[in-house]
N, C-alpha and C. Protein backbone atom coordinates (compact mmCIF):
# COMPACT_ATOMS: atom_id res chain seq x y z
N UNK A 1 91.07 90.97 47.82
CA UNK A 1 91.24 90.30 49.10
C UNK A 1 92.19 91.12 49.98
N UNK A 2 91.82 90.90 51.30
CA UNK A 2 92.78 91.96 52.14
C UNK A 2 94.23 90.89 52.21
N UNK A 3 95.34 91.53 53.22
CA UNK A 3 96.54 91.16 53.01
C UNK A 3 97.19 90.78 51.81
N UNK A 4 97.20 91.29 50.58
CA UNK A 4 97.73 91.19 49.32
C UNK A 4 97.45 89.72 49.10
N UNK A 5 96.18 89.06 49.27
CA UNK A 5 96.46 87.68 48.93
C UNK A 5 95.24 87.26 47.67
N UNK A 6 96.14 86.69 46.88
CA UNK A 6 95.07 86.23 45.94
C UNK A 6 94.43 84.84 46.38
N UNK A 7 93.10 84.90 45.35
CA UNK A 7 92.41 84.13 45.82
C UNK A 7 93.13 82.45 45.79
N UNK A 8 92.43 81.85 46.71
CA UNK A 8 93.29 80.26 46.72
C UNK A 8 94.30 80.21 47.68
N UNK A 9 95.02 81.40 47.86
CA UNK A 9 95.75 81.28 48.90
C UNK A 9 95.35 81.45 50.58
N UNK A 10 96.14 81.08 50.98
CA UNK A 10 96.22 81.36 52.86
C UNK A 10 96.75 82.17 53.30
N UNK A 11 95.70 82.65 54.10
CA UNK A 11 96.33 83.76 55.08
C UNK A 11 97.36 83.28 56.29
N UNK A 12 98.68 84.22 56.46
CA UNK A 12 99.52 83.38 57.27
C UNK A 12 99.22 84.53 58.77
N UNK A 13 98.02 85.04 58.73
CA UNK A 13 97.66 85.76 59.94
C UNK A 13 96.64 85.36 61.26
N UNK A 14 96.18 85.58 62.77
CA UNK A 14 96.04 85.08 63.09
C UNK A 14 94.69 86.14 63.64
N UNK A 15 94.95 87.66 63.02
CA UNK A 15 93.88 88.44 63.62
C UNK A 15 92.63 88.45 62.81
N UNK A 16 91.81 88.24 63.76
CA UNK A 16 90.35 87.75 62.89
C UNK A 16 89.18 88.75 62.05
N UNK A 17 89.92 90.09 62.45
CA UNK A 17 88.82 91.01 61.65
C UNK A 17 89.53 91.19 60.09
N UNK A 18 90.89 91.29 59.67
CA UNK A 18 90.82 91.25 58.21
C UNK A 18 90.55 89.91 57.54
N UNK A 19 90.80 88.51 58.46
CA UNK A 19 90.39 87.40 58.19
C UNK A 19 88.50 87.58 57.97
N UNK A 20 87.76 88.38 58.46
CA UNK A 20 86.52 88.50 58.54
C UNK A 20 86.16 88.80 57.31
N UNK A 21 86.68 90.20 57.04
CA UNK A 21 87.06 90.59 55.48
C UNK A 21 86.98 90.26 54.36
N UNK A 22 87.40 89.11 54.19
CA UNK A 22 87.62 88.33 53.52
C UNK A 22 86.49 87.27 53.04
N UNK A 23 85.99 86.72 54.48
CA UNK A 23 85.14 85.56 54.72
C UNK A 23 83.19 87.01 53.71
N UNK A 24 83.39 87.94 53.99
CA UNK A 24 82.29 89.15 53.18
C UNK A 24 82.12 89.36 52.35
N UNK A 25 83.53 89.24 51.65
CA UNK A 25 83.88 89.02 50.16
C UNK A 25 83.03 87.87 49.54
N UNK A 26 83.57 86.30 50.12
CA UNK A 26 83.19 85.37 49.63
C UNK A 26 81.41 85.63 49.45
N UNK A 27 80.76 86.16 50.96
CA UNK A 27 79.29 86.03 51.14
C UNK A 27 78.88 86.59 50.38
N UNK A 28 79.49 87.64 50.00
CA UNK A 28 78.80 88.72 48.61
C UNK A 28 78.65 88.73 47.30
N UNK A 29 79.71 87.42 47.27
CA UNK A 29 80.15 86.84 45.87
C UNK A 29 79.15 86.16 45.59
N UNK A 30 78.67 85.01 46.49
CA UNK A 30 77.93 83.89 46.16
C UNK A 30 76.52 84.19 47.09
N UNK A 31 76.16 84.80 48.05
CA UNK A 31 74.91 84.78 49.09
C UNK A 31 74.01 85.45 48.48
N UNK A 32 72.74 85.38 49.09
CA UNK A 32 71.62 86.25 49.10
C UNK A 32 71.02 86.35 50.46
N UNK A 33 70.29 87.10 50.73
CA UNK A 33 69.31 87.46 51.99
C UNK A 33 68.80 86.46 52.86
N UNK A 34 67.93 85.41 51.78
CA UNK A 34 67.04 84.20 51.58
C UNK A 34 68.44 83.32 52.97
N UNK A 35 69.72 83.23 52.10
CA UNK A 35 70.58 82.06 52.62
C UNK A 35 71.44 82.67 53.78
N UNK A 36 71.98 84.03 53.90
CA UNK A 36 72.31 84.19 55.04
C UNK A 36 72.28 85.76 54.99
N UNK A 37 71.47 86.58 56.27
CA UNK A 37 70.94 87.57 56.57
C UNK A 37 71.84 88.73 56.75
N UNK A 38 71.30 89.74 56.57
CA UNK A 38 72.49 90.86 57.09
C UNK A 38 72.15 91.19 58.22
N UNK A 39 71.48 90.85 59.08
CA UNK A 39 71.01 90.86 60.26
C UNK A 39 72.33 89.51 60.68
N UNK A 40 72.62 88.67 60.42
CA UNK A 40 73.81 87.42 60.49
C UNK A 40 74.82 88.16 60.60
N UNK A 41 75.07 88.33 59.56
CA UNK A 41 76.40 88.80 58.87
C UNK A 41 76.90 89.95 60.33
N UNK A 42 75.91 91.34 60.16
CA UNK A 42 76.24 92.18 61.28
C UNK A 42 76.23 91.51 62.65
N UNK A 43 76.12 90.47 63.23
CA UNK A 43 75.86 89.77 64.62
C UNK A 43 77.21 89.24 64.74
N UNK A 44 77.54 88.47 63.37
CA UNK A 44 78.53 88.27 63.44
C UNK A 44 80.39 88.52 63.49
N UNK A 45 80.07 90.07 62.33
CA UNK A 45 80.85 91.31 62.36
C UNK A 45 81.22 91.37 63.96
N UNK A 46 79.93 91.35 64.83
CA UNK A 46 80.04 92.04 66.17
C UNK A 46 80.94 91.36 66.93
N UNK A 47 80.88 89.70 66.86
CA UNK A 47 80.99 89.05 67.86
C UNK A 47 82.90 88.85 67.50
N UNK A 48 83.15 89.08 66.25
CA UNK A 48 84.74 89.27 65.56
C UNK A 48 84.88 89.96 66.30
N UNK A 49 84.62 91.02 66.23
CA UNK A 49 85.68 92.83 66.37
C UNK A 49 85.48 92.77 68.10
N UNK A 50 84.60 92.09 68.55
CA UNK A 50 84.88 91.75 69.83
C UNK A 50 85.92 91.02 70.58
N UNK A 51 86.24 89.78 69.90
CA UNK A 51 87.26 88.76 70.16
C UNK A 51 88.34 89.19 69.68
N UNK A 52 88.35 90.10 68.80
CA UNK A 52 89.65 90.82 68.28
C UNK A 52 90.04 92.06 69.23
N UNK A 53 89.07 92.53 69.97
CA UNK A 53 89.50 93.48 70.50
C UNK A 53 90.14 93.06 72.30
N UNK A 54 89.42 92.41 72.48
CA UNK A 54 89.98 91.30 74.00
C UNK A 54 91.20 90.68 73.29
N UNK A 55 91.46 89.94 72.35
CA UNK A 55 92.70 89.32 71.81
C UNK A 55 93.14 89.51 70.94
N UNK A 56 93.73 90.66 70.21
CA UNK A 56 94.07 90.57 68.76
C UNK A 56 94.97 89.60 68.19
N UNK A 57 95.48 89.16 68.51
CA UNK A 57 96.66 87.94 67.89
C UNK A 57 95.66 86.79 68.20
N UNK A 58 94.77 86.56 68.69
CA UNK A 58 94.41 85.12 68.99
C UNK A 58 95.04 84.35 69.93
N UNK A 59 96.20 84.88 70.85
CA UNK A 59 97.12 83.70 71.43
C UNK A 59 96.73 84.04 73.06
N UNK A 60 95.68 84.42 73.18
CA UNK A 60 95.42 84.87 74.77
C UNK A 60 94.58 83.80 75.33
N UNK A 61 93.21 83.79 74.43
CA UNK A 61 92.51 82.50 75.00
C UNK A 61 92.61 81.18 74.56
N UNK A 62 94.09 81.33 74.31
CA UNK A 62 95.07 79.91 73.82
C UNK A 62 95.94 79.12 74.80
N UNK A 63 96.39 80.11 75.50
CA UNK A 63 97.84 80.78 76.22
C UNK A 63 97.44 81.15 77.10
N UNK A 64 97.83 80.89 78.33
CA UNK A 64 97.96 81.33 79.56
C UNK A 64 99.09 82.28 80.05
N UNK A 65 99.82 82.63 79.23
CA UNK A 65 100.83 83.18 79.33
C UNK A 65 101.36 84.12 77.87
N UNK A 66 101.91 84.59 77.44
CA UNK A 66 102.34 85.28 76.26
C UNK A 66 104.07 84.97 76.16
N UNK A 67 104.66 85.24 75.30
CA UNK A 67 106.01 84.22 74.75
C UNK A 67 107.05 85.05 75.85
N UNK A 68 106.60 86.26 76.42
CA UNK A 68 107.38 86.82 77.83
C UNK A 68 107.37 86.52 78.82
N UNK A 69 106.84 85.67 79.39
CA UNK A 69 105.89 84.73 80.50
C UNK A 69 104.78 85.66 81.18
N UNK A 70 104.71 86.92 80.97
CA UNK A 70 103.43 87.35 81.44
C UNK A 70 101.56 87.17 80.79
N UNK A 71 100.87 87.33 82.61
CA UNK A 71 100.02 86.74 82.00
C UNK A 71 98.92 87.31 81.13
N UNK A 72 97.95 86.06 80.29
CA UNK A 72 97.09 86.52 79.24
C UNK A 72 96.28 86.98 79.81
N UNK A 73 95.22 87.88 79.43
CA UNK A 73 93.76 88.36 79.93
C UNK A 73 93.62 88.56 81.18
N UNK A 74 94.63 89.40 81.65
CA UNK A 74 94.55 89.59 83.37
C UNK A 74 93.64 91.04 83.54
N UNK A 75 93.40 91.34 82.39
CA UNK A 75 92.30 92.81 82.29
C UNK A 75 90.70 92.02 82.79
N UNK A 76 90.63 90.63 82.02
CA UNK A 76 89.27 90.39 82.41
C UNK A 76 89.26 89.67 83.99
N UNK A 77 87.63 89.86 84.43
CA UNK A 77 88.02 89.42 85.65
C UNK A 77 87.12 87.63 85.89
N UNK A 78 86.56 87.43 84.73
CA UNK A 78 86.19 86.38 84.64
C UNK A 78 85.98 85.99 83.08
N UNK A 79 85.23 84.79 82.70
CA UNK A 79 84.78 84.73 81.46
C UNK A 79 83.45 83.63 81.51
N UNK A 80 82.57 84.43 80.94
CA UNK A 80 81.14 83.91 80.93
C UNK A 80 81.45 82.58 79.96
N UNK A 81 81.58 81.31 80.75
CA UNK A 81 81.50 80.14 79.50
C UNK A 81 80.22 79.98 78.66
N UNK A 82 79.28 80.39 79.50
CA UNK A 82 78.22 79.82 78.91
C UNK A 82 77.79 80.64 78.03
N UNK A 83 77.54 82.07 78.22
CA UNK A 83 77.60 83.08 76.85
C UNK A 83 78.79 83.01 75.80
N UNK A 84 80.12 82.58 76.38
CA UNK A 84 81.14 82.29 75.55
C UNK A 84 80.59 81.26 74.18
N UNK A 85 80.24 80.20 74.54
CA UNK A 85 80.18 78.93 74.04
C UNK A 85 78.76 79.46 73.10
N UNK A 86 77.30 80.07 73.49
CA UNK A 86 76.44 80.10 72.94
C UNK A 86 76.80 82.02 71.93
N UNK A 87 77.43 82.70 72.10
CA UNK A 87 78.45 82.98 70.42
C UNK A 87 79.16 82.82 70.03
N UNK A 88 79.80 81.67 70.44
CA UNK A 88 80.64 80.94 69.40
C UNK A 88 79.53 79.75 68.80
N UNK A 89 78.56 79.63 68.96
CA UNK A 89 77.27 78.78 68.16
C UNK A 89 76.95 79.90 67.40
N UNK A 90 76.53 80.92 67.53
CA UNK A 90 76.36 81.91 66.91
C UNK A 90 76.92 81.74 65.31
N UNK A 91 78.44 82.08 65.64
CA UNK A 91 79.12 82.45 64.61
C UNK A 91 79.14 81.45 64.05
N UNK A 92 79.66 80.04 64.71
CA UNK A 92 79.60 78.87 63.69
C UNK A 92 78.36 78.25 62.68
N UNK A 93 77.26 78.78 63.12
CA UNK A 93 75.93 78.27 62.44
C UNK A 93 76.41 79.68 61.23
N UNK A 94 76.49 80.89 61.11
CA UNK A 94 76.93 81.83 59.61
C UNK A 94 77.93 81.00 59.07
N UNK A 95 79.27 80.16 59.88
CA UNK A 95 80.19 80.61 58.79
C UNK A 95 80.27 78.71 58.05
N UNK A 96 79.95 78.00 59.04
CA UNK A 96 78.67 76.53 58.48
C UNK A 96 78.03 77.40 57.14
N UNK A 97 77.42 78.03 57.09
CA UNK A 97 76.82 78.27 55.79
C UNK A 97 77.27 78.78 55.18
N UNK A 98 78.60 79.62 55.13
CA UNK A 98 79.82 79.75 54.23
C UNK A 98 80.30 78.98 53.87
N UNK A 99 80.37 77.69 54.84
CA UNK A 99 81.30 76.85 54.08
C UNK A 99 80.08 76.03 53.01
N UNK A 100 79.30 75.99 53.53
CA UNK A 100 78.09 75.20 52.41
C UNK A 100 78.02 76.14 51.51
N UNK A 101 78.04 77.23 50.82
CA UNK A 101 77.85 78.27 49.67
C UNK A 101 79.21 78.00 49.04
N UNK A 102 80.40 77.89 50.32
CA UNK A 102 80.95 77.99 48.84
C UNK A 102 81.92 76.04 48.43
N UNK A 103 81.35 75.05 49.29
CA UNK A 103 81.19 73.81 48.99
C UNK A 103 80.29 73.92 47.74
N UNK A 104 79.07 74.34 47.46
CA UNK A 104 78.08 74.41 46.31
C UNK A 104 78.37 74.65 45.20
N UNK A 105 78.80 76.21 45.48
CA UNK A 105 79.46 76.75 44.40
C UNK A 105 80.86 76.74 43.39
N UNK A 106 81.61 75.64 44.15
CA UNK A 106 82.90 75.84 43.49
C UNK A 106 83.37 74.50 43.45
């Protein structure tokens, strides 16, 4: 597991690509093709290292501000809700079936 953590434990981190890491491990442990695709898996890879790369800490499209009072995401000049919202369906319908593989399995 990445961040020295054994299994069972929590990650006390907030950036989502070694959290991703992790979540690959599990799919590889317990998945097949049939239950969730690598055609998935890579869509989903994508749509991480994306949100990680606009926010790496997670606290931007949280926060309107950062703990200095300057502001979050003043690089972007808008944000597509509606593509927002339909990959974040995306990702939640893969990791929905993570959590059902490993609800099954364990």
């Amino acid at each position: 597991m990445t961040e020295g953590k054994e299994r069972g434990e929590y990650p006390t981190i907030h950036t989502l690509t070694p959290l991703w890491e992790q979540v690959k491990l599990i799919i590889d442990e317990y998945s097949n093709d049939d239950f969730i695709s690598k055609k998935e898996i890579k869509k989903s890879e994508e749509i991480i290292n994306r949100f990680d790369e606009i926010d790496p800490n997670s606290f931007s499209f949280r926060y309107d501000k950062d703990k200095k009072g300057s502001k979050n995401l003043e690089s972007l000049s808008y944000v597509n809700i509606q593509n927002n919202a339909r990959v974040i369906n995306q990702l939640h319908e893969v990791l929905e079936k993570v959590y059902s593989m490993v609800d099954y399995n364990c």
